[in-house]
Protein backbone atom coordinates (compact mmCIF):
# COMPACT_ATOMS: atom_id res chain seq x y z
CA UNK A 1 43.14 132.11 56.52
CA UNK A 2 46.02 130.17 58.17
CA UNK A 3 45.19 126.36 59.53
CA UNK A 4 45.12 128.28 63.32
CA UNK A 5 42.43 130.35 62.45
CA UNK A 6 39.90 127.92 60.79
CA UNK A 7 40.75 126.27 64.02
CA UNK A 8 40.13 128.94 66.59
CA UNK A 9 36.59 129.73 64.62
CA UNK A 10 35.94 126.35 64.50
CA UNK A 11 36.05 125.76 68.61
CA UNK A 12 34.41 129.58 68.91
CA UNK A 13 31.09 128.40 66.52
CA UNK A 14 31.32 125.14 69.04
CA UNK A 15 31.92 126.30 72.07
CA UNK A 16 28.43 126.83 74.49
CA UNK A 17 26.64 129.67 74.51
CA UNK A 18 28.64 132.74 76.82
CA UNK A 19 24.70 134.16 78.04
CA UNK A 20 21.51 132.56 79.40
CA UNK A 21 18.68 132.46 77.11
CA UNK A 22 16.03 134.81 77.82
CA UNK A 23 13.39 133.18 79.63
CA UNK A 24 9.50 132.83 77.96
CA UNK A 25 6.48 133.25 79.70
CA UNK A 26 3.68 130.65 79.13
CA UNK A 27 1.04 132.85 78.08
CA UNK A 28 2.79 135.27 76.92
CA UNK A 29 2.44 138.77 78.23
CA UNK A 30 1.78 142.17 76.58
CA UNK A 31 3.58 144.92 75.62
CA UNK A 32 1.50 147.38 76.96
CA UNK A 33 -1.40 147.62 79.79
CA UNK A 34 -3.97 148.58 76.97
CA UNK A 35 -5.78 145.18 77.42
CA UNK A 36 -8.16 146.06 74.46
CA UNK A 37 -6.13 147.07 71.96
CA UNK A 38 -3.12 145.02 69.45
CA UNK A 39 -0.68 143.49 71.60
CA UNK A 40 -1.95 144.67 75.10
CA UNK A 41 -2.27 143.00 78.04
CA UNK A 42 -2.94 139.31 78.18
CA UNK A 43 -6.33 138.60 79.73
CA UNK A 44 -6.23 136.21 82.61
CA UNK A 45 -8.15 135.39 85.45
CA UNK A 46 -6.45 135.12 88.96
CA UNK A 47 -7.21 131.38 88.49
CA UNK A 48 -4.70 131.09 85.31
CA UNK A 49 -1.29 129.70 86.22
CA UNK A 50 1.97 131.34 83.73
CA UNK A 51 4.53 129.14 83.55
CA UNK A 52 8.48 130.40 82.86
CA UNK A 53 10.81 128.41 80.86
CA UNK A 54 14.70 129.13 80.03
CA UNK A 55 16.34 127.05 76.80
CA UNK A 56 19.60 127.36 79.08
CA UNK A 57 20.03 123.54 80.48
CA UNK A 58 20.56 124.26 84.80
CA UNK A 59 19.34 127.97 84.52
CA UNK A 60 17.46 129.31 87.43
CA UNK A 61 14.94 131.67 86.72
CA UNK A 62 14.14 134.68 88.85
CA UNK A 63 10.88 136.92 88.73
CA UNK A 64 9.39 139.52 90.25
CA UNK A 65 5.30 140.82 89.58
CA UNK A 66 4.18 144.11 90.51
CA UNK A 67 1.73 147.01 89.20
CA UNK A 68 1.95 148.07 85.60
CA UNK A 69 3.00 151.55 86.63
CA UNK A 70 6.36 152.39 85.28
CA UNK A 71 6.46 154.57 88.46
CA UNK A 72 6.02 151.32 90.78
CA UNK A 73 9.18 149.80 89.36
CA UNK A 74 11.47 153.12 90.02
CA UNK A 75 13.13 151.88 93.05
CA UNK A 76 13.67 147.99 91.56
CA UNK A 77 15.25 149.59 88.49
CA UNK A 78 17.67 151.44 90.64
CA UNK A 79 18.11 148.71 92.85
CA UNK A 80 21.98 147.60 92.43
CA UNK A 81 21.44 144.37 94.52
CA UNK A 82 21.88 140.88 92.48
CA UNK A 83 18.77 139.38 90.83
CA UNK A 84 18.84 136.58 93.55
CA UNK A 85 18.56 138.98 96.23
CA UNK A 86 15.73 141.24 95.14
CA UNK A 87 13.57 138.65 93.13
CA UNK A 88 11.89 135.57 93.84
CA UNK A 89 13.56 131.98 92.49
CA UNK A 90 10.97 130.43 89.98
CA UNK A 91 10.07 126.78 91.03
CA UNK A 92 6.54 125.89 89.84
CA UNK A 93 4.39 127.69 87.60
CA UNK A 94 2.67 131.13 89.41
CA UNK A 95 -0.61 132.80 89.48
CA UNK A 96 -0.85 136.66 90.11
CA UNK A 97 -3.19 138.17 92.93
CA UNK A 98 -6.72 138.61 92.42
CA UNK A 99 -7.71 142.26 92.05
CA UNK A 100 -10.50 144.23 94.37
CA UNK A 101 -13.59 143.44 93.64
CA UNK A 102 -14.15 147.51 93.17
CA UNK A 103 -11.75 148.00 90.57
CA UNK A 104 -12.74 150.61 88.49
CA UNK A 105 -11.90 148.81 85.48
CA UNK A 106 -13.22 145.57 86.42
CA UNK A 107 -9.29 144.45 86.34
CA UNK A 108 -5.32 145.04 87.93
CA UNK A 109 -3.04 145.32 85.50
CA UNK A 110 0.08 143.64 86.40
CA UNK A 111 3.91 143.57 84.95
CA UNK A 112 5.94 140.50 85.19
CA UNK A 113 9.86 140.12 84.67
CA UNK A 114 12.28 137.35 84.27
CA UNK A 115 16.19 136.54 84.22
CA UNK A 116 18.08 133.31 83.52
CA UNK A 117 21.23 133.36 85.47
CA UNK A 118 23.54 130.26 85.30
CA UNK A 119 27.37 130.09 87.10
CA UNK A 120 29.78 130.66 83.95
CA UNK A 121 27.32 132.66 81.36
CA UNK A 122 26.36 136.17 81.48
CA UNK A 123 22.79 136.53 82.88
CA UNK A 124 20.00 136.89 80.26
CA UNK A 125 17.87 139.97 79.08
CA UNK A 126 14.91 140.57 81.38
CA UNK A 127 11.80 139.33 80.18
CA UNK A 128 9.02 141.31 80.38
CA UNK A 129 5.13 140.86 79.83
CA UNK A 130 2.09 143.06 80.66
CA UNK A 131 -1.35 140.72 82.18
CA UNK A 132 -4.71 142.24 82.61
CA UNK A 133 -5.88 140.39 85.86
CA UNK A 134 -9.76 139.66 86.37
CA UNK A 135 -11.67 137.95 89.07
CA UNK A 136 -12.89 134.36 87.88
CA UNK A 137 -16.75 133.72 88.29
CA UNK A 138 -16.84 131.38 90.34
CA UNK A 139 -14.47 132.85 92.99
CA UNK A 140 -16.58 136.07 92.69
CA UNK A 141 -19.81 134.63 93.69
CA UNK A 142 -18.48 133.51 97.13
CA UNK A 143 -16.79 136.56 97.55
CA UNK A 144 -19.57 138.76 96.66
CA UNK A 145 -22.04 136.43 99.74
CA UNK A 146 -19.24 137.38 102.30
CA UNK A 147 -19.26 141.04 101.11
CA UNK A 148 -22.62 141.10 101.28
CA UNK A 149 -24.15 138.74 104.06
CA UNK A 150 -21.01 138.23 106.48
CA UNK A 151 -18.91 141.28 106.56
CA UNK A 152 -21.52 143.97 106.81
CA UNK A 153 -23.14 141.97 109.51
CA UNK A 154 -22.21 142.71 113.37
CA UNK A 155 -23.75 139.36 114.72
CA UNK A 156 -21.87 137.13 112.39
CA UNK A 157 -20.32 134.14 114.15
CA UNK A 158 -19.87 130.48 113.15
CA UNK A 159 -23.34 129.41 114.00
CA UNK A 160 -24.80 132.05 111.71
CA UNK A 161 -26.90 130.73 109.00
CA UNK A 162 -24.66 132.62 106.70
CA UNK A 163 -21.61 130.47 107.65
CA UNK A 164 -22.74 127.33 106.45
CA UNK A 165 -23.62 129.11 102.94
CA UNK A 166 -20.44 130.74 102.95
CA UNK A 167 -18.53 127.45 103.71
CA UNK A 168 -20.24 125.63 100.85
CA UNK A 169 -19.57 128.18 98.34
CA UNK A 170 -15.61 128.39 99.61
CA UNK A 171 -15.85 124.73 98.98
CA UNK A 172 -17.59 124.45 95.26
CA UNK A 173 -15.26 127.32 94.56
CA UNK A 174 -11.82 125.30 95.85
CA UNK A 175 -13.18 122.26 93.42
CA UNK A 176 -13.64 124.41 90.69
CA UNK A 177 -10.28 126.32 90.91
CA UNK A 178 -8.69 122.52 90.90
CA UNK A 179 -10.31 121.69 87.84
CA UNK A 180 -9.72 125.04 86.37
CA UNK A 181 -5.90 124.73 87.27
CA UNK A 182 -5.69 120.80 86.26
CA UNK A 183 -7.46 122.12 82.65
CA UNK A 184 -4.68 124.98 81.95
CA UNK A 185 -1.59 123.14 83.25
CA UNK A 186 -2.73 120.32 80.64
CA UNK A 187 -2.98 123.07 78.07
CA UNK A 188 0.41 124.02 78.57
CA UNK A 189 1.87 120.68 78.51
CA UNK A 190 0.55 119.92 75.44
CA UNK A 191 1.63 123.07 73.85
CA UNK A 192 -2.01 124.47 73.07
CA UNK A 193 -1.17 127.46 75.36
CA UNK A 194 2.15 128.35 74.88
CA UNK A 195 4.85 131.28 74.64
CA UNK A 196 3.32 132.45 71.45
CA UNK A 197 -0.25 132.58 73.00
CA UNK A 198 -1.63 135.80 74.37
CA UNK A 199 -5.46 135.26 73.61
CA UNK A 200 -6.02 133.17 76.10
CA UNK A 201 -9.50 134.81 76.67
CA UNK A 202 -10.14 136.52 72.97
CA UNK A 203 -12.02 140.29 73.41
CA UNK A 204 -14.52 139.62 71.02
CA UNK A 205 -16.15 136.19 72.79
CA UNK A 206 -18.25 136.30 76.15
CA UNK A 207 -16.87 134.15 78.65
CA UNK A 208 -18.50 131.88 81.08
CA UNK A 209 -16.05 132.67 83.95
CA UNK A 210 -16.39 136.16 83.93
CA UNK A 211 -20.52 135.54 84.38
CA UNK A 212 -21.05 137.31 80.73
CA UNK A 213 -18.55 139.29 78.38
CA UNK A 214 -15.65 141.13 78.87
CA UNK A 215 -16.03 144.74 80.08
CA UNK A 216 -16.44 147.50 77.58
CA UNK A 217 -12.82 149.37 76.90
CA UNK A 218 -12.48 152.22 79.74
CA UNK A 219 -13.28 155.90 78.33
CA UNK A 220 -10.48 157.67 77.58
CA UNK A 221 -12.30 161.04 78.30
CA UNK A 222 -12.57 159.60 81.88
CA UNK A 223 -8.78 159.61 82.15
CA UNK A 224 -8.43 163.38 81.10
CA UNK A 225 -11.10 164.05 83.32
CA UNK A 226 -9.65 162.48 86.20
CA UNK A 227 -6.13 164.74 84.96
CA UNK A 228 -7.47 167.81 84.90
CA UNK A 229 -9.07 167.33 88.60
CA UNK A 230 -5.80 166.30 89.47
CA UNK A 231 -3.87 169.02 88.62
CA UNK A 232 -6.29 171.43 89.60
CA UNK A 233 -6.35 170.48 93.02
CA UNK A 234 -2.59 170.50 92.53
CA UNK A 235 -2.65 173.78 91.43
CA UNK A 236 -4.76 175.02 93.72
CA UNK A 237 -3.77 178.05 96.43
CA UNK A 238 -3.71 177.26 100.23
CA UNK A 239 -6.38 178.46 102.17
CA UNK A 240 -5.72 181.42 103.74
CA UNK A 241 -2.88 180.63 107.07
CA UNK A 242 -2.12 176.84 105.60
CA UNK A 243 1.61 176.11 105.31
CA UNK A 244 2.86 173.60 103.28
């Protein structure tokens, strides 16, 4: 090895890194949407903020969320445009939407990804993590009074007895989801919740914000039943003078 070569490796082993580290979400997510079995989707509430980080000093991060379906993400995969075009810029930690309240599986599975990109380094390998959204308690019981007393009622105004019910609840719940926020963004700071976490709400404990324990696993006879509907009404023949 001749004096120019030490000296070449030497600068090459010091020189800065040539790609963005891969950012880390904070829980982590999933690899799968399988919420209730090894390594599925973290369990979080829509009240439960996940916080991206990059090792890459002056990285900007840029995410995108959207459904769990590999199908859903077709046209972003074949989407050419640059990462700051088609995603969002990460600034302050995010929360993903709350699901229907008539979800079948009590949830909305969600898929989150991440870049690093940095002028002068290649951009990072996309992060990606699988989250098992549910409603938080406390949210629910306000929006269960509007379903049920405000919505289905014609004669609903703001001097309906209902409103000032439905205006208190709004309120306890807007306390509680500051607390609740305050609470996990302290977690995170000190490192009890971090990339490495995705129990954040273990299977096996009831939980006070879901009003009791976590739903039962879905069936998995439901989903072939569901299939085979499906495809026979997929299969089935026009009625008689239908074109298609």
């Amino acid at each position: 090895e001749t004096w120019w070569e030490r000296e070449r490796g030497r600068a090459e082993r010091s020189a800065p890194p040539r790609r963005c580290a891969t950012p880390v979400f904070v829980p982590a997510g999933g690899d799968h949407w399988r919420y209730w079995e090894p390594n599925g989707a973290t369990r979080l509430t829509h009240w439960d903020p996940i916080v991206l980080k990059c090792d890459t000093p002056g990285a900007a991060i840029y995410y995108k969320f959207y459904e769990n379906y590999d199908e859903m993400w077709d046209d972003d995969d074949e989407d050419q445009r640059p990462y700051p075009v088609k995603w969002r810029r990460y600034f302050k930690p995010i929360v993903l939407p709350r699901p229907g309240l008539c979800e079948e599986m009590g949830c909305e599975g969600w898929r989150l990804k991440a870049v690093a990109l940095k002028p002068g380094l290649e951009s990072s390998e996309v992060r990606v993590g699988e989250y098992a959204v549910f409603i938080h308690q406390q949210d629910k019981v306000a929006l269960l009074y509007f379903d049920r007393y405000v919505e289905t009622d014609e004669s609903f105004h703001l001097l309906h007895p209902a409103s000032a019910h439905l205006e208190l609840k709004m309120l306890r719940a807007e306390k509680a989801w500051n607390r609740h926020m305050s609470k996990r963004l302290a977690q995170i700071d000190s490192g009890e919740i971090n990339e490495t976490t995705k129990l954040v709400y273990p299977l096996d404990q009831p939980d006070e914000l879901l009003g009791g324990p976590w739903p039962p696993p879905p069936d998995p006879s439901s989903f072939a039943g569901e299939v085979l509907e499906a495809e026979a009404y997929l299969t089935s023949p026009l009625p008689p003078g239908a074109v298609c």
